[in-house]
N, C-alpha and C. Protein backbone atom coordinates (compact mmCIF):
# COMPACT_ATOMS: atom_id res chain seq x y z
N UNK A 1 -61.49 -12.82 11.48
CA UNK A 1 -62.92 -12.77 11.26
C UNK A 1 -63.21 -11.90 10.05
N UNK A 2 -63.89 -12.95 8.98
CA UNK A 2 -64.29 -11.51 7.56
C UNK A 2 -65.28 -10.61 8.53
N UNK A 3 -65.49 -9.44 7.55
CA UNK A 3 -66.14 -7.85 7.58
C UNK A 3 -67.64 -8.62 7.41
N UNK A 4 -68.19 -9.28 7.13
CA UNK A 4 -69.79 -10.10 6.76
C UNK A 4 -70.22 -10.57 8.44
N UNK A 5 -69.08 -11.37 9.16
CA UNK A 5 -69.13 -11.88 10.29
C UNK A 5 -69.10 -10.39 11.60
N UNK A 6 -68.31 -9.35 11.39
CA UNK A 6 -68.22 -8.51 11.92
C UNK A 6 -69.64 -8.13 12.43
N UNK A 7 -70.07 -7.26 10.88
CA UNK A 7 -71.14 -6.98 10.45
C UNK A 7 -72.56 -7.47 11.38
N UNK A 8 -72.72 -8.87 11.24
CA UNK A 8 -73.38 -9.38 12.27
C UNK A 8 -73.39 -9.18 13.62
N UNK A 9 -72.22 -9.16 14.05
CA UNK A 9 -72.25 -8.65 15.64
C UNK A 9 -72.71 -7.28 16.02
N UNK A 10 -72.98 -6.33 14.83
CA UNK A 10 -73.25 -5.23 15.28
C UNK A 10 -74.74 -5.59 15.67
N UNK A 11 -74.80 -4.58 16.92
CA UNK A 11 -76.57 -4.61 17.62
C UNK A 11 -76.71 -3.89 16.78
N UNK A 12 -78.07 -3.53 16.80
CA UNK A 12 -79.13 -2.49 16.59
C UNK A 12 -79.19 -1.63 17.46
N UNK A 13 -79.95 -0.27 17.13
CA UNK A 13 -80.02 0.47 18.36
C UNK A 13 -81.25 -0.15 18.89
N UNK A 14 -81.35 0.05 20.25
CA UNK A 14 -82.61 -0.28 21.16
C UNK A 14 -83.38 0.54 21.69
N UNK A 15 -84.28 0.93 21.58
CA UNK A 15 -85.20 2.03 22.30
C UNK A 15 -86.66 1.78 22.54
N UNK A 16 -87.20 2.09 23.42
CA UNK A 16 -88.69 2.21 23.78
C UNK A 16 -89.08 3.66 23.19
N UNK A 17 -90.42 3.25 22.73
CA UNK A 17 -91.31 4.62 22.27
C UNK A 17 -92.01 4.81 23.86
N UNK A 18 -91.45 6.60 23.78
CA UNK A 18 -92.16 7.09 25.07
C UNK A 18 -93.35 8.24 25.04
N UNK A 19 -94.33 8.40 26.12
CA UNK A 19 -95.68 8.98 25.87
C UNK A 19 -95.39 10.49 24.87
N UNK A 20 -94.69 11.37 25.70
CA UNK A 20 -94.26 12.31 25.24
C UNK A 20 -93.98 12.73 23.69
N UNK A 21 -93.74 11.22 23.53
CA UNK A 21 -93.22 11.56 21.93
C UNK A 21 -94.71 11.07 21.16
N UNK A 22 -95.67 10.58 21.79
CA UNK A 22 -97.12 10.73 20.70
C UNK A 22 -97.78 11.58 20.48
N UNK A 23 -98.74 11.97 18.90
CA UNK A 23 -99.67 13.18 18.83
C UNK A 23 -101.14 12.82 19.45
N UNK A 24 -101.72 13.65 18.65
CA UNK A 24 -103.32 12.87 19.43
C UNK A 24 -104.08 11.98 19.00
N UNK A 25 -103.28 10.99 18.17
CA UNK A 25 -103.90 10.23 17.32
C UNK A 25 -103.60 8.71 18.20
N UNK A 26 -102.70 9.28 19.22
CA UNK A 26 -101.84 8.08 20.20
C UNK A 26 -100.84 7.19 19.55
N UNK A 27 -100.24 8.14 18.53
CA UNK A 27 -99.15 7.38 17.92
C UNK A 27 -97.98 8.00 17.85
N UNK A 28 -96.90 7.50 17.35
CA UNK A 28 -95.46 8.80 17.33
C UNK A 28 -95.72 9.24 16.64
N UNK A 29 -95.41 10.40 16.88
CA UNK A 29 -95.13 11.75 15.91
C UNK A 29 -94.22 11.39 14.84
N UNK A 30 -94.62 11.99 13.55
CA UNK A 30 -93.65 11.78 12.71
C UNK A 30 -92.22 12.33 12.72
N UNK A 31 -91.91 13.53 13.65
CA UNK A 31 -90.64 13.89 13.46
C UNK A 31 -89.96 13.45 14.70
N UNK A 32 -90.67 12.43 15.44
CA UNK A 32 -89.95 11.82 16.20
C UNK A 32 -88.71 10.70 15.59
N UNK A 33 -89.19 10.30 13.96
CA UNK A 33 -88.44 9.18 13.73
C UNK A 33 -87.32 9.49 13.16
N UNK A 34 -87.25 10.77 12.77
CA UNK A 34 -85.61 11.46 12.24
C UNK A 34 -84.91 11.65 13.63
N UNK A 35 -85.11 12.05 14.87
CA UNK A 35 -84.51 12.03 15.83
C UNK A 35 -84.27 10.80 15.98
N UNK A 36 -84.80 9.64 15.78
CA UNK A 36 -84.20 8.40 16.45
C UNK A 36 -83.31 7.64 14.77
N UNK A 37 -83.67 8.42 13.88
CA UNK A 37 -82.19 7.90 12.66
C UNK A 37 -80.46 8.97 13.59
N UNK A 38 -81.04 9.61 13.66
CA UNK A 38 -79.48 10.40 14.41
C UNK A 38 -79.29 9.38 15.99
N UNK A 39 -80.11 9.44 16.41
CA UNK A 39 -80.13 8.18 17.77
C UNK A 39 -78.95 7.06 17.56
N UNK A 40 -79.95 6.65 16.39
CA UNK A 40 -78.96 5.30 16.05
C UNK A 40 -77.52 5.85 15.26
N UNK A 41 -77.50 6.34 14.38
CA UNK A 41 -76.46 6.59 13.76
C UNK A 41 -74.84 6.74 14.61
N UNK A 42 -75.80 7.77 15.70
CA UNK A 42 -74.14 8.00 16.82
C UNK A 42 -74.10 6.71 17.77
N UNK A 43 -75.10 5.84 17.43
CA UNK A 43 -74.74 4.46 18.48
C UNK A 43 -73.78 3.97 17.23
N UNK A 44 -74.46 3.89 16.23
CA UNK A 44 -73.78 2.68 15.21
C UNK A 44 -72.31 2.92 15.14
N UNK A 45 -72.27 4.21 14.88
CA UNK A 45 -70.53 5.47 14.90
C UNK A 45 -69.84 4.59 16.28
N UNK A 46 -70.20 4.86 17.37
CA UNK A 46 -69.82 4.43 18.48
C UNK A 46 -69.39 2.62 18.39
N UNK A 47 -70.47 1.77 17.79
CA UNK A 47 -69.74 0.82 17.49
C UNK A 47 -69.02 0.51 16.91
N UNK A 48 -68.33 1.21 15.52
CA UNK A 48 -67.62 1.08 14.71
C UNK A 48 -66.51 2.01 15.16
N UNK A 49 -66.20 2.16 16.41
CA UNK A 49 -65.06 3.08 17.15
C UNK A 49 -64.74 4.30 16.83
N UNK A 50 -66.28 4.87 16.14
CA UNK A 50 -65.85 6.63 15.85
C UNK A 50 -66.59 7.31 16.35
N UNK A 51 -66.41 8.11 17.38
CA UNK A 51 -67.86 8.98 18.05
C UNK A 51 -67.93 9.65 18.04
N UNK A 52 -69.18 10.74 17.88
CA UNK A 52 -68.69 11.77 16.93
C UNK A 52 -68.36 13.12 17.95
N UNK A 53 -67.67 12.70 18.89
CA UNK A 53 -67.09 13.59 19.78
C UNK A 53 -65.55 13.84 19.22
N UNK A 54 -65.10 12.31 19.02
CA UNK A 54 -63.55 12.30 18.79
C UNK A 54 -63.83 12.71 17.30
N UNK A 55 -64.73 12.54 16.48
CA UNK A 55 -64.49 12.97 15.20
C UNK A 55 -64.29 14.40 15.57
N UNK A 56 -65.20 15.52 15.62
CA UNK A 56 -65.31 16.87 15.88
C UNK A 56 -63.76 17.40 16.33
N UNK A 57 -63.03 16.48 17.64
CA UNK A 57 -61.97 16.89 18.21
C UNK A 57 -61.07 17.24 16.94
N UNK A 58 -61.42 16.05 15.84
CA UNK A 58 -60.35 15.98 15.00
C UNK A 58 -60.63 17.05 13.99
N UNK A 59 -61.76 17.65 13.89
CA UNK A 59 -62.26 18.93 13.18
C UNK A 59 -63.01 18.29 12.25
N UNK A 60 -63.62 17.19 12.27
CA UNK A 60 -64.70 17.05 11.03
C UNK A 60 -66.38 16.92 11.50
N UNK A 61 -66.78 17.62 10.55
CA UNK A 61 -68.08 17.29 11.21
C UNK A 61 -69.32 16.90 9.99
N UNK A 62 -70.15 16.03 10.66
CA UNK A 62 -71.12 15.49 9.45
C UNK A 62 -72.21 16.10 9.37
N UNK A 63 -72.57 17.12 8.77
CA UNK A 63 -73.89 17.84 8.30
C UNK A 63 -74.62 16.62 7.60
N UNK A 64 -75.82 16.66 7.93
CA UNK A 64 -77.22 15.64 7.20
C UNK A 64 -77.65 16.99 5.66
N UNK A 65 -77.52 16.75 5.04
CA UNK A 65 -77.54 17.31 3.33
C UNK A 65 -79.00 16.39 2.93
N UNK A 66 -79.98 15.54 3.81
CA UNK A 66 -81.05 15.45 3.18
C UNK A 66 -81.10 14.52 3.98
N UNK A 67 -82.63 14.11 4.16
CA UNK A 67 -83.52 13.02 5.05
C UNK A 67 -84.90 12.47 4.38
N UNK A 68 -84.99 11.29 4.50
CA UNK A 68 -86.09 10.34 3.85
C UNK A 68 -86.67 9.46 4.67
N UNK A 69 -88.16 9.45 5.18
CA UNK A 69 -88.59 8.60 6.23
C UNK A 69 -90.20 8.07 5.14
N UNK A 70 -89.89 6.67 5.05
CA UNK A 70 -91.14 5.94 4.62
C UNK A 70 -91.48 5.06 6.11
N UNK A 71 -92.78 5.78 6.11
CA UNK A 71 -93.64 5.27 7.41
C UNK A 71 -94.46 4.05 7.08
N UNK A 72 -94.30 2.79 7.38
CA UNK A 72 -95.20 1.63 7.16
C UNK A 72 -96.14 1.48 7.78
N UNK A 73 -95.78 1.25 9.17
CA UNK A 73 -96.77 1.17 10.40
C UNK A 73 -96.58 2.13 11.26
N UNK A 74 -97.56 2.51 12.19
CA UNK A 74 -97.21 3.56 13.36
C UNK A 74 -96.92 2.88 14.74
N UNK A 75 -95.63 3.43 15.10
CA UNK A 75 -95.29 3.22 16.62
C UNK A 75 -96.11 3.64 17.49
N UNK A 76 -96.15 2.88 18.36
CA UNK A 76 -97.31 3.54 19.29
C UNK A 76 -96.79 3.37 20.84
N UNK A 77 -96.96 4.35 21.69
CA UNK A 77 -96.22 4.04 23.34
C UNK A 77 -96.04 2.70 23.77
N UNK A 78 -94.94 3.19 24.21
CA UNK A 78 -94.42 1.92 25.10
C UNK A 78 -93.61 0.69 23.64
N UNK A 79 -93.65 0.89 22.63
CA UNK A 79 -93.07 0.10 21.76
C UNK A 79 -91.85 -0.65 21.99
N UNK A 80 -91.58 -1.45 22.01
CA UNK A 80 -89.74 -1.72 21.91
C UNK A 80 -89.51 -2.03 20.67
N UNK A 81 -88.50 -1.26 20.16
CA UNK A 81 -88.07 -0.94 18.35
C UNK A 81 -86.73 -1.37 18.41
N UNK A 82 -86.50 -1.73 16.94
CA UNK A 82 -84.77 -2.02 16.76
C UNK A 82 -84.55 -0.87 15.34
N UNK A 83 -83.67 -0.07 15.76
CA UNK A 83 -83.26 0.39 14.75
C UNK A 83 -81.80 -0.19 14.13
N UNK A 84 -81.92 -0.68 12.59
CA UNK A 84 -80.87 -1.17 11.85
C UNK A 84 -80.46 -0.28 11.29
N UNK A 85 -78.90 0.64 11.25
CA UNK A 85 -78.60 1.46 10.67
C UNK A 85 -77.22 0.61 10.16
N UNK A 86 -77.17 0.73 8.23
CA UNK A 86 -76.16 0.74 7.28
C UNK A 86 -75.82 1.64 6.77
N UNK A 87 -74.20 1.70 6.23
CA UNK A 87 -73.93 2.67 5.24
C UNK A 87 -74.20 2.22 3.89
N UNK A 88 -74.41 3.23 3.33
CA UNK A 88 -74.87 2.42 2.16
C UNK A 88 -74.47 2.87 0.80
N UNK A 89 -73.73 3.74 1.06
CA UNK A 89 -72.96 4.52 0.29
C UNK A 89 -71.44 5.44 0.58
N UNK A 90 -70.60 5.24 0.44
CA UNK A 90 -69.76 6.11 1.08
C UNK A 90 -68.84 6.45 0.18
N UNK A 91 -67.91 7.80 -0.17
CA UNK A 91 -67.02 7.91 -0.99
C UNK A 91 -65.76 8.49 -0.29
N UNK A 92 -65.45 9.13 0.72
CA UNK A 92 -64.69 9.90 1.50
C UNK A 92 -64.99 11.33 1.30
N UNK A 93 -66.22 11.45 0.96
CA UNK A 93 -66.72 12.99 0.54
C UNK A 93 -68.31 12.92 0.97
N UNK A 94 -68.87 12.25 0.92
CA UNK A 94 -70.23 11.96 1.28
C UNK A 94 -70.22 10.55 1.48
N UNK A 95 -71.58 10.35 2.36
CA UNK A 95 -71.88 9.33 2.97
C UNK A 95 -73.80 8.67 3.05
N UNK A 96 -74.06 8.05 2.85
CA UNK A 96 -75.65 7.90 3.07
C UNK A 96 -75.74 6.40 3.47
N UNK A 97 -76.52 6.65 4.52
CA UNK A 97 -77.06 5.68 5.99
C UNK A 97 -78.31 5.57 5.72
N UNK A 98 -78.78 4.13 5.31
CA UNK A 98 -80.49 3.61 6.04
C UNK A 98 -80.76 3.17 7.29
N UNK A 99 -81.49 2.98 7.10
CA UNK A 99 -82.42 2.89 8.54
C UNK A 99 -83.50 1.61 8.59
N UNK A 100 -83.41 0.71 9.04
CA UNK A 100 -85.41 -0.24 9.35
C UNK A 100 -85.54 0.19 10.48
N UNK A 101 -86.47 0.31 11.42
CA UNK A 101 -86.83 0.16 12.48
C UNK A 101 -88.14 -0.79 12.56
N UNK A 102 -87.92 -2.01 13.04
CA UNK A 102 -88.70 -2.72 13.33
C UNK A 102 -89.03 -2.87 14.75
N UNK A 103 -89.74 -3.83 15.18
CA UNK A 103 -90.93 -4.35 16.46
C UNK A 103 -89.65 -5.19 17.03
N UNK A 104 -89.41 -5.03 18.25
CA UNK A 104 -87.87 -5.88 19.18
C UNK A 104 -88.60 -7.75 19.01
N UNK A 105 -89.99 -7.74 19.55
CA UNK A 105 -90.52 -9.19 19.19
C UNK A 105 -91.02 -9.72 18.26
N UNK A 106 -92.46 -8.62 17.74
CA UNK A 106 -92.40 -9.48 16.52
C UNK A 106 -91.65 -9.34 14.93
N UNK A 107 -91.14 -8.06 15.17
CA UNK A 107 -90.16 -7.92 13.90
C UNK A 107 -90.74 -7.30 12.29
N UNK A 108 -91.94 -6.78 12.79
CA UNK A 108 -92.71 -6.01 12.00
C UNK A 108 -92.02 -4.49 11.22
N UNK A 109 -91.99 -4.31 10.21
CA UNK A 109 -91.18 -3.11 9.90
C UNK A 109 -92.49 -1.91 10.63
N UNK A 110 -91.90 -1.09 11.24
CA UNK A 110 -92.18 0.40 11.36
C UNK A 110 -91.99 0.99 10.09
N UNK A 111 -91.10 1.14 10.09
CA UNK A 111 -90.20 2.47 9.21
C UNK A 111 -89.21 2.15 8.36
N UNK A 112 -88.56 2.50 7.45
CA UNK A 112 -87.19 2.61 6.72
C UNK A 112 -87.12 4.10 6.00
N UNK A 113 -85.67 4.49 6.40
CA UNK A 113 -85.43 5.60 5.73
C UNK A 113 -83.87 5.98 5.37
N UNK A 114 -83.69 6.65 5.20
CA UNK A 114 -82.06 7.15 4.76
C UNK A 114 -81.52 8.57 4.97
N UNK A 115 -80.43 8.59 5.17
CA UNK A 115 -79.72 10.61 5.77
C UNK A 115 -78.64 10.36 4.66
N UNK A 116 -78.72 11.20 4.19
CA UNK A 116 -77.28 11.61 3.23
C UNK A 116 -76.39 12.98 4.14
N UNK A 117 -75.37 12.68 4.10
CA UNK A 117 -74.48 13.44 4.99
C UNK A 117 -72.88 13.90 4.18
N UNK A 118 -72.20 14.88 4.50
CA UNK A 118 -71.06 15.01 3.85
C UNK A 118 -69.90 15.41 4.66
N UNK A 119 -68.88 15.52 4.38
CA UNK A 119 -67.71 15.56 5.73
C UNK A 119 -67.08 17.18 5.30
N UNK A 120 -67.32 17.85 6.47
CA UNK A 120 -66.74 19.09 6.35
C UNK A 120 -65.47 19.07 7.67
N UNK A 121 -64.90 20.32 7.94
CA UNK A 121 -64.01 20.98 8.44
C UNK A 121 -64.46 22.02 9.26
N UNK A 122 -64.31 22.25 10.10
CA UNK A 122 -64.14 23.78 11.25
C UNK A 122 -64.54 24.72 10.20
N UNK A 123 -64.11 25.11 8.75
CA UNK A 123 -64.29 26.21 8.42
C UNK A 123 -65.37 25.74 7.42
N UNK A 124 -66.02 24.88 7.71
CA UNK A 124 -67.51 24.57 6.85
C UNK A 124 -67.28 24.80 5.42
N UNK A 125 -65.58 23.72 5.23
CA UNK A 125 -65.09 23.57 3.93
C UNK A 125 -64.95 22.50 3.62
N UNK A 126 -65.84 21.52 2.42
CA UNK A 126 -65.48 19.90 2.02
C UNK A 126 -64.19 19.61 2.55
N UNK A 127 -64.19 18.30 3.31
CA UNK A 127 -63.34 17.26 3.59
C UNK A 127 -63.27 16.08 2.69
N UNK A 128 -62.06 15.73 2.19
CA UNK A 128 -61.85 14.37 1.59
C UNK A 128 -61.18 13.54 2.78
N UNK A 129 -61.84 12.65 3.01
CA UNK A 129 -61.41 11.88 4.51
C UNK A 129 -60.09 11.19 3.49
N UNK A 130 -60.20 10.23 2.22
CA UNK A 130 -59.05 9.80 1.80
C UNK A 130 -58.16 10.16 2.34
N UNK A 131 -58.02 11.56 1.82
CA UNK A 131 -56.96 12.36 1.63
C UNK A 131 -56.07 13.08 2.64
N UNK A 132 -57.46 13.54 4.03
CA UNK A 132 -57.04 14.06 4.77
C UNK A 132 -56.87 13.83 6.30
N UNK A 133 -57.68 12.36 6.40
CA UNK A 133 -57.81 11.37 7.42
C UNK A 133 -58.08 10.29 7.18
N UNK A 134 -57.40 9.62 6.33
CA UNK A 134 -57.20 8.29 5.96
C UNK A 134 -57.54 6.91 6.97
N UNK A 135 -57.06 7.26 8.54
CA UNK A 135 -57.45 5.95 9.16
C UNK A 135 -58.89 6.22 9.06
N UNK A 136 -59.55 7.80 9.27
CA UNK A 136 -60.74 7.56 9.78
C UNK A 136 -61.87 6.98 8.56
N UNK A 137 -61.72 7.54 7.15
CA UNK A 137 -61.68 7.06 5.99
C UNK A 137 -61.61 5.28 5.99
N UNK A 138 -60.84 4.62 6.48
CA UNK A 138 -60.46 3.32 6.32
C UNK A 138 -61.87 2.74 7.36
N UNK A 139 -61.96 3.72 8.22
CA UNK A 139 -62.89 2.65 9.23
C UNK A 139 -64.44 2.75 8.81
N UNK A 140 -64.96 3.90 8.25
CA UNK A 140 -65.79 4.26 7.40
C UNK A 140 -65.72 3.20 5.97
N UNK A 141 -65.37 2.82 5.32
CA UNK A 141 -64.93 2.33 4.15
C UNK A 141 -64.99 0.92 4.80
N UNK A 142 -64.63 0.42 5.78
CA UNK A 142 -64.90 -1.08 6.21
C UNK A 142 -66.43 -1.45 6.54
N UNK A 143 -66.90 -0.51 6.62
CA UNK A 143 -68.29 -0.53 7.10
C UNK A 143 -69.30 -0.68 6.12
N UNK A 144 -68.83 -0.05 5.00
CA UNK A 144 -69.71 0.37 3.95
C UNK A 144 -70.11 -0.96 3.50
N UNK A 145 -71.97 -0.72 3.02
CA UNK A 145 -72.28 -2.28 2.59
C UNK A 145 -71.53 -2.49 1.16
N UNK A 146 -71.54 -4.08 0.78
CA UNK A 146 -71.06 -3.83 0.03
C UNK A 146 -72.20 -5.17 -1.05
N UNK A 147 -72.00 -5.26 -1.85
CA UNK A 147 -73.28 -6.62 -2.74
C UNK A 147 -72.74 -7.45 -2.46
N UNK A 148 -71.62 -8.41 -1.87
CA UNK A 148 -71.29 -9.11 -1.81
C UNK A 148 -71.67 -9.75 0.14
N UNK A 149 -72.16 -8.56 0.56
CA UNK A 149 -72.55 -9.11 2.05
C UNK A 149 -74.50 -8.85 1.81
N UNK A 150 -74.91 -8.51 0.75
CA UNK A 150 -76.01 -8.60 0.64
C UNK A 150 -76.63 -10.17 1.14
């Protein structure tokens, strides 16, 4: 099976917008939607067989180095959302993930945004995955979009 066909089988994350998370305007809060880019991200990790439990075991860990949320429409309780998370950049030194979150039925964009992230070590010293974890590097690197699955 090509990496294009793969690709496709990945879900989305799935989530309902819940009361708790609206202001008084009866809509989500805006810093509700960076919590649900990390939401999805450790689902997406999880589908692509890296979680970031077993990463950590292995001593790497992904600090977010910057966050970008363009708000289209507002979620509002009770929503059912799909979050689409890609890589969209990756080098074995840094990494940056978008985001859509659209409407589960009618498919309306909410949101799109992006996390730039970088791979450190236990002693909160740059990691070159190439170099220094190569399978995990390889599975990262299969993932990455590429123009040709555009």
């Amino acid at each position: 099976m090509k990496r294009k066909d793969i690709i496709k089988l990945m879900r989305p994350y799935a989530r309902k917008a819940q009361y708790y998370e609206t202001d008084q305007m009866g809509i989500i809060h805006h810093s509700n939607y960076l919590r649900w880019f990390e939401e999805a991200r450790i689902d997406f990790m999880e589908q692509m067989g890296l979680s970031y439990a077993s990463l950590e075991q292995l001593g790497i860990m992904i600090p977010v180095l910057n966050i970008s949320c363009i708000y289209k429409q507002p979620v509002r309780f009770n929503n059912s959302i799909l979050i689409h998370s890609v890589i969209s950049s990756f080098n074995g030194i840094k990494m940056s993930i978008t985001y859509t979150i659209t409407d589960e039925e009618d498919k309306i964009t909410y949101s799109t945004g992006e996390t730039e992230h970088c791979f450190l070590n236990n002693s909160f010293k740059p990691v070159s995955l190439k170099r220094d974890y190569p399978e995990v590097f390889d599975i990262f690197n299969n993932w990455k979009k590429r123009k040709a699955d555009d």
